[in-house]
N, C-alpha and C. Protein backbone atom coordinates (compact mmCIF):
# COMPACT_ATOMS: atom_id res chain seq x y z
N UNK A 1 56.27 136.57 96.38
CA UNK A 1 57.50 136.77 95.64
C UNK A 1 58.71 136.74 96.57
N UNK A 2 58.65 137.43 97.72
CA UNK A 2 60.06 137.17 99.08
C UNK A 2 59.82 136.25 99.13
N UNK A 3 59.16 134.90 99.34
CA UNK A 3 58.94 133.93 100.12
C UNK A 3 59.98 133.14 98.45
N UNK A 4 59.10 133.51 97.03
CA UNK A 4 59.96 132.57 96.64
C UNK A 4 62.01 133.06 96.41
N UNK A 5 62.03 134.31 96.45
CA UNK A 5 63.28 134.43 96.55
C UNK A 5 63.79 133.94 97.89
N UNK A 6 63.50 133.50 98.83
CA UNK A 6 64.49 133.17 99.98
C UNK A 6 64.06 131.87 99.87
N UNK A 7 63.07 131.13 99.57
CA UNK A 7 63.39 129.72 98.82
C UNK A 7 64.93 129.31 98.43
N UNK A 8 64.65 129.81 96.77
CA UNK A 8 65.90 129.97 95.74
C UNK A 8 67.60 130.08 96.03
N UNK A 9 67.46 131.44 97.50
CA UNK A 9 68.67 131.82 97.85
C UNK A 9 69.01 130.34 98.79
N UNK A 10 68.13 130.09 99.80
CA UNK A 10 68.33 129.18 100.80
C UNK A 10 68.63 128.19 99.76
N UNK A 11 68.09 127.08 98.86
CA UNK A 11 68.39 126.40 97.87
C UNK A 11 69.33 126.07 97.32
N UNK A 12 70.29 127.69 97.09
CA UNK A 12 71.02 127.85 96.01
C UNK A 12 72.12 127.52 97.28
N UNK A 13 72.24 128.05 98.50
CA UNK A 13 72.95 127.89 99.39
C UNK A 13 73.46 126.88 99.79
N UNK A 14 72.39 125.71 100.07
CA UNK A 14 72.34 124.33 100.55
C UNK A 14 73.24 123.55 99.60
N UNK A 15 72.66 123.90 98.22
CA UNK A 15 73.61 123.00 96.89
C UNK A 15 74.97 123.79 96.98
N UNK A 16 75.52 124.74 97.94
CA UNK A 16 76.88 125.42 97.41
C UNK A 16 77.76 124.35 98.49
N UNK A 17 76.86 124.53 99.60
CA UNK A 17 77.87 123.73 100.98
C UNK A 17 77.87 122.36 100.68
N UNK A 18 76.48 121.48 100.39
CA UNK A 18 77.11 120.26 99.92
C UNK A 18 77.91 119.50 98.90
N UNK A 19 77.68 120.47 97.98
CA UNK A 19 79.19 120.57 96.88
C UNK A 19 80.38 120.92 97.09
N UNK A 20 80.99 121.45 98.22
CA UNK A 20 82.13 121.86 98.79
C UNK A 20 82.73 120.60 99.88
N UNK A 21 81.63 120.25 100.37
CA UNK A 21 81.83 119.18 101.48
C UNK A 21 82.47 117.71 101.47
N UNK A 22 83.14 116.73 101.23
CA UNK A 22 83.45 115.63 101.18
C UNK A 22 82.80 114.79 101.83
N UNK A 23 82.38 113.55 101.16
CA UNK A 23 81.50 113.12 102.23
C UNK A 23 82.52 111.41 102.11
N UNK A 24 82.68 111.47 103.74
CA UNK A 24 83.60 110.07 103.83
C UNK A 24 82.60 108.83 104.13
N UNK A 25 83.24 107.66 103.40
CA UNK A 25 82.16 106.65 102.98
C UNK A 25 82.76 105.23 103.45
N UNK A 26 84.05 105.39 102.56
CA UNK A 26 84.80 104.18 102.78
C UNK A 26 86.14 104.26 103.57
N UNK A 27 86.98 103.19 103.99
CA UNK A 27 88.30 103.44 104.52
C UNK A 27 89.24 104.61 103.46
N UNK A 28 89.29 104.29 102.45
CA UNK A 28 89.85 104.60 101.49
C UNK A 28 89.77 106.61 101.20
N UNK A 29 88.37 106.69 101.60
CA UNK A 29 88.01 108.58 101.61
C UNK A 29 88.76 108.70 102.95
N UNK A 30 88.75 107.83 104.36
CA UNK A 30 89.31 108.55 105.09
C UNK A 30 90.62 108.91 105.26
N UNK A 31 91.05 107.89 104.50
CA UNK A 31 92.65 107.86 104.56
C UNK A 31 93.03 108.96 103.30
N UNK A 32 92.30 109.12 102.39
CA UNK A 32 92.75 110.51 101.41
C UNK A 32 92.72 111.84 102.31
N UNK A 33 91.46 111.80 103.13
CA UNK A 33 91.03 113.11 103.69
C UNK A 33 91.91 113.80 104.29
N UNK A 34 92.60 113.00 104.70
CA UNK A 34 93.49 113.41 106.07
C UNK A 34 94.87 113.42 105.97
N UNK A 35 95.64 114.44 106.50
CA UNK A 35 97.18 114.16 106.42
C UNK A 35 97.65 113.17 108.05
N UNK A 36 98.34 112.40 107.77
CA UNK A 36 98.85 111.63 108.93
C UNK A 36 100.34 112.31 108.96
N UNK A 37 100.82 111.64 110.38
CA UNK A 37 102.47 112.04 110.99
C UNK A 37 102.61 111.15 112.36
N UNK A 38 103.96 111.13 112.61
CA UNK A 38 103.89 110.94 113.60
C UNK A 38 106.02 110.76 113.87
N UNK A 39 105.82 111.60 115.51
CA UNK A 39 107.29 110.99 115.63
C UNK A 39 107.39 109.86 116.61
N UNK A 40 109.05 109.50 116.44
CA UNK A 40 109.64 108.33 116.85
C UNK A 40 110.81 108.83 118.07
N UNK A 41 111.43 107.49 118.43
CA UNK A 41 112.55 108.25 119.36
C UNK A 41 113.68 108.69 118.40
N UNK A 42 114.81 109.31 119.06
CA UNK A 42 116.12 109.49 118.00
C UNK A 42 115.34 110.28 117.09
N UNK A 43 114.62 111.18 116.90
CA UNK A 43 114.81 112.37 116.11
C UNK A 43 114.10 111.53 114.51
N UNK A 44 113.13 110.41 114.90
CA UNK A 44 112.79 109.90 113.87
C UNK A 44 111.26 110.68 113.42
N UNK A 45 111.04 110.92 111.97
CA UNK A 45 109.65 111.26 111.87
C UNK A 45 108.96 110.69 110.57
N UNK A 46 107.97 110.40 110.46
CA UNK A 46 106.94 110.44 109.59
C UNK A 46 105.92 110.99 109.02
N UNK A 47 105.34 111.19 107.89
CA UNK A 47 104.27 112.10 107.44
C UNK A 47 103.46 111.50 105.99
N UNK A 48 102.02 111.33 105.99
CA UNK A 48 101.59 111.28 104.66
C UNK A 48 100.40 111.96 104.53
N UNK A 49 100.70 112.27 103.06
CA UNK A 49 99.44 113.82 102.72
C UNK A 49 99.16 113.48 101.24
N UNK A 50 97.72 113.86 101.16
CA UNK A 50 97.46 113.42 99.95
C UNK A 50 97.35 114.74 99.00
N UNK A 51 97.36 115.02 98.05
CA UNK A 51 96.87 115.95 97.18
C UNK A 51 95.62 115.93 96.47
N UNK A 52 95.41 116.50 95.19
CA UNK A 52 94.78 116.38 94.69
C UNK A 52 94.67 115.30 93.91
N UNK A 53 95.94 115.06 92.98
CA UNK A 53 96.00 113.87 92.18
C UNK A 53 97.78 113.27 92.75
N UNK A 54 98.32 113.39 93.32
CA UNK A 54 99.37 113.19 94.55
C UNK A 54 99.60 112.75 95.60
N UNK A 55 100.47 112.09 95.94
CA UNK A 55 100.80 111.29 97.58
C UNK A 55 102.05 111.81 98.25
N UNK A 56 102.31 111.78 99.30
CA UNK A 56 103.99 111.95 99.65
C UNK A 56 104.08 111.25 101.19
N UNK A 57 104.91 110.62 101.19
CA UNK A 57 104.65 109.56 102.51
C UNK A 57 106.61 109.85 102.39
N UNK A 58 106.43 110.70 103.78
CA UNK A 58 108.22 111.42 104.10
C UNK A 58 108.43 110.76 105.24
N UNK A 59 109.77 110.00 105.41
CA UNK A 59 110.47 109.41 106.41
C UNK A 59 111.75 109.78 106.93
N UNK A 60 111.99 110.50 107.85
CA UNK A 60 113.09 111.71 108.21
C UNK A 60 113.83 111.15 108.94
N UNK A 61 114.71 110.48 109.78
CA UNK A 61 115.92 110.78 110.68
C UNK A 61 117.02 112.10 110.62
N UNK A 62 117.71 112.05 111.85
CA UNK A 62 118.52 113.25 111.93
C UNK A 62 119.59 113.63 110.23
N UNK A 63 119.91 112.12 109.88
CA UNK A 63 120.70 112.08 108.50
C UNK A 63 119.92 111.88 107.51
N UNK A 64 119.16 111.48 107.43
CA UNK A 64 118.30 110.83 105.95
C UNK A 64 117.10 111.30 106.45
N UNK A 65 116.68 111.50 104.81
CA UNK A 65 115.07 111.66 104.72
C UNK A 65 114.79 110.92 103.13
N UNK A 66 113.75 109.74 103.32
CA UNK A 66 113.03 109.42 102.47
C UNK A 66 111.73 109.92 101.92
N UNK A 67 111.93 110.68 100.40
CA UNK A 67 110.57 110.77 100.12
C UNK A 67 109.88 110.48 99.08
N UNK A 68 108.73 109.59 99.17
CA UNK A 68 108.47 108.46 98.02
C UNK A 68 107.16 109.28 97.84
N UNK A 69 107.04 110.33 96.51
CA UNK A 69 105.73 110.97 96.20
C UNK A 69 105.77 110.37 94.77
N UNK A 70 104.31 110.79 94.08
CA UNK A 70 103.72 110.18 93.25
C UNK A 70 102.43 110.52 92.97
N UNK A 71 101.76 109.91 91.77
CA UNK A 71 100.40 109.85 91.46
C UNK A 71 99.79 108.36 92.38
N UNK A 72 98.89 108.55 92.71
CA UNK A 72 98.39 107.35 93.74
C UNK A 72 97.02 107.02 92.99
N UNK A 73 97.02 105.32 94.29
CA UNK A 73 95.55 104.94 93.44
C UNK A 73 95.25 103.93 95.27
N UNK A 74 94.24 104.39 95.34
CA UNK A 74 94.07 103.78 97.20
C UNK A 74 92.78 102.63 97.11
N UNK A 75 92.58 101.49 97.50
CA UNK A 75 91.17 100.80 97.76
C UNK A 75 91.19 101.07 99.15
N UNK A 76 90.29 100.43 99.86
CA UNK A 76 89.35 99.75 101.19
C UNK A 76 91.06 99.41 101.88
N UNK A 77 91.76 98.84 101.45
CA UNK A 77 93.12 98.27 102.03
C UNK A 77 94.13 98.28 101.80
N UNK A 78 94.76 99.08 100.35
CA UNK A 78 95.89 98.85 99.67
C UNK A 78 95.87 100.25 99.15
N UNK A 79 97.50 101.24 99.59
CA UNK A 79 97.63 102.11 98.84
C UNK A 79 99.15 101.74 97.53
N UNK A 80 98.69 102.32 96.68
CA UNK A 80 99.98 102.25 95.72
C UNK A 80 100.48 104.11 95.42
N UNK A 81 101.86 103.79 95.37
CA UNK A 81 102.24 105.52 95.20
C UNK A 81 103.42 104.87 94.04
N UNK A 82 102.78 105.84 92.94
CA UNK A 82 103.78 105.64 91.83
C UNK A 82 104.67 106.76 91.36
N UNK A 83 106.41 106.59 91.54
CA UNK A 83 107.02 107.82 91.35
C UNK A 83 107.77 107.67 90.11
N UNK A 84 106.86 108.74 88.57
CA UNK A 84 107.03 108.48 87.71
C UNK A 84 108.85 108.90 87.40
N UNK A 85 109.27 109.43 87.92
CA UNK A 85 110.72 110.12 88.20
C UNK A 85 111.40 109.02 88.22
N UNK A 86 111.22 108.09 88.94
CA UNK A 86 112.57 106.73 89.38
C UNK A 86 111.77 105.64 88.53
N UNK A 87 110.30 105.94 88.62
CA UNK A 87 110.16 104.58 87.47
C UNK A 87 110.04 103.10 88.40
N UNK A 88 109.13 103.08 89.52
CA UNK A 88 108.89 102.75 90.41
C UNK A 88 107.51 103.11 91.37
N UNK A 89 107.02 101.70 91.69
CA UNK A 89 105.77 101.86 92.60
C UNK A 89 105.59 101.36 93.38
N UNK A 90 105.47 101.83 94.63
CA UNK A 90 105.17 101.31 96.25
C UNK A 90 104.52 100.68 96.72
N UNK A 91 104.17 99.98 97.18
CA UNK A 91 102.74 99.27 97.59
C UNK A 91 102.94 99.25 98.93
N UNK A 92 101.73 99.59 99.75
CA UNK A 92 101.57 99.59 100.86
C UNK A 92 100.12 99.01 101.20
N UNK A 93 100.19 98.27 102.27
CA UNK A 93 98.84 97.68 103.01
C UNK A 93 98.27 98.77 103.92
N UNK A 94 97.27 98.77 104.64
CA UNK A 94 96.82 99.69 105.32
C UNK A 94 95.96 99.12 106.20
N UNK A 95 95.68 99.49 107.26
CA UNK A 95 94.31 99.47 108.23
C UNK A 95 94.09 100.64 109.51
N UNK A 96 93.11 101.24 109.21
CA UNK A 96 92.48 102.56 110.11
C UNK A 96 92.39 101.61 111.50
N UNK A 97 92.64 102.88 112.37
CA UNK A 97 91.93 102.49 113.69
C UNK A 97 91.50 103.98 114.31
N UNK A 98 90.80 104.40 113.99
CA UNK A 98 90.07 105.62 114.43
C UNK A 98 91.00 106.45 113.89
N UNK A 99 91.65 107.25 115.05
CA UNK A 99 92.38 108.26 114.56
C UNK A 99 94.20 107.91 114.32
N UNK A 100 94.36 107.39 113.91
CA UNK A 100 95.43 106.45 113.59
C UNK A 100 95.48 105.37 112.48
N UNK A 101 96.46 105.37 111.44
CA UNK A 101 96.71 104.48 110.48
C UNK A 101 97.88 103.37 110.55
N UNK A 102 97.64 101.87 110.36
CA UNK A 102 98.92 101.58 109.96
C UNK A 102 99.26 100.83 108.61
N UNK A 103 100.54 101.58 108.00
CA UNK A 103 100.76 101.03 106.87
C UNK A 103 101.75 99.79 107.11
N UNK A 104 101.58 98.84 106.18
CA UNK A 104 102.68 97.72 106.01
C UNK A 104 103.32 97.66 104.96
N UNK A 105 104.15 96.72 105.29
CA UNK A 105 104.90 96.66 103.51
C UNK A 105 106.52 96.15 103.60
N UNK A 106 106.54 95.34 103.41
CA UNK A 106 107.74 93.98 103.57
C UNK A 106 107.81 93.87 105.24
N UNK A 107 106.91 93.20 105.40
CA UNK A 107 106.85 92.84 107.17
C UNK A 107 106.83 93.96 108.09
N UNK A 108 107.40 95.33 107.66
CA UNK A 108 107.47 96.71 108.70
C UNK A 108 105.80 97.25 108.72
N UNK A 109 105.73 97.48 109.60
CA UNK A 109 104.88 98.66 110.10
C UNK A 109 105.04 100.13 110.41
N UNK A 110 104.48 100.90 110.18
CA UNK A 110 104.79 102.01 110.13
C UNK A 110 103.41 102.90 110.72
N UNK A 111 103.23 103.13 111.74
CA UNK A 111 102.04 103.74 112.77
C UNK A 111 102.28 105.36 112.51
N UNK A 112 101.27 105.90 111.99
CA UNK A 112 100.67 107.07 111.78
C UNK A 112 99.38 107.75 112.43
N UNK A 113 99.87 108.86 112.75
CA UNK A 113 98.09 109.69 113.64
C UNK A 113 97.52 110.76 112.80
N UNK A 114 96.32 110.74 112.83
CA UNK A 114 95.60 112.04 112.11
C UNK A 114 95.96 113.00 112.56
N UNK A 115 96.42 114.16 111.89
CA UNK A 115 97.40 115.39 112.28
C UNK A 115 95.74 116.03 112.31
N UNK A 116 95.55 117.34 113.03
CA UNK A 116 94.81 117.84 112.81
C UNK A 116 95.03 119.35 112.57
């Protein structure tokens, strides 16, 4: 009877952590998983973070700050961030390189690092 209760508990345990856990598969999980940033010279910065059902990809200088959030939809290569507010949607290209992202999108690049 101990033997089968610490079965059950161990069991019940195993199914709690791998239900909590994310398991990254494609480009697309890694780039949700993670918040990116990164600064520039001149007081320039960048940042993108995903939510739950949410995006926000913030572009700062000392005067301006751009921030294009939204409901999102990401593949293998292509993120879109749609901001139902302005009535408008972003499209951005993408490609991982380990710990670093870069997005494109009308010829610019825009180089991002996994914040940790």
């Amino acid at each position: 009877m101990r033997k089968l209760r610490f079965l059950t508990g161990l069991l019940t345990l195993c199914i709690m952590l791998s239900s909590c856990s994310r398991v990254i598969v494609t480009p697309a999980d890694e780039l949700c998983v993670n918040s990116w940033s990164n600064s520039f010279d001149n007081d320039n910065s960048a940042s993108l973070s995903f939510g739950e059902d949410t995006c926000s990809l913030v572009i700062e200088n000392r005067d301006y700050a751009l921030d294009i959030s939204g409901i999102y939809a990401v593949t293998d290569d292509s993120l879109i961030i749609c901001d139902a507010d302005l009535g408008v949607h972003y499209t951005f290209s993408y490609r991982l390189h380990g710990d670093r992202v870069e997005l494109y999108c009308n010829g610019g690049t825009l180089e991002l690092l996994k914040s940790q």
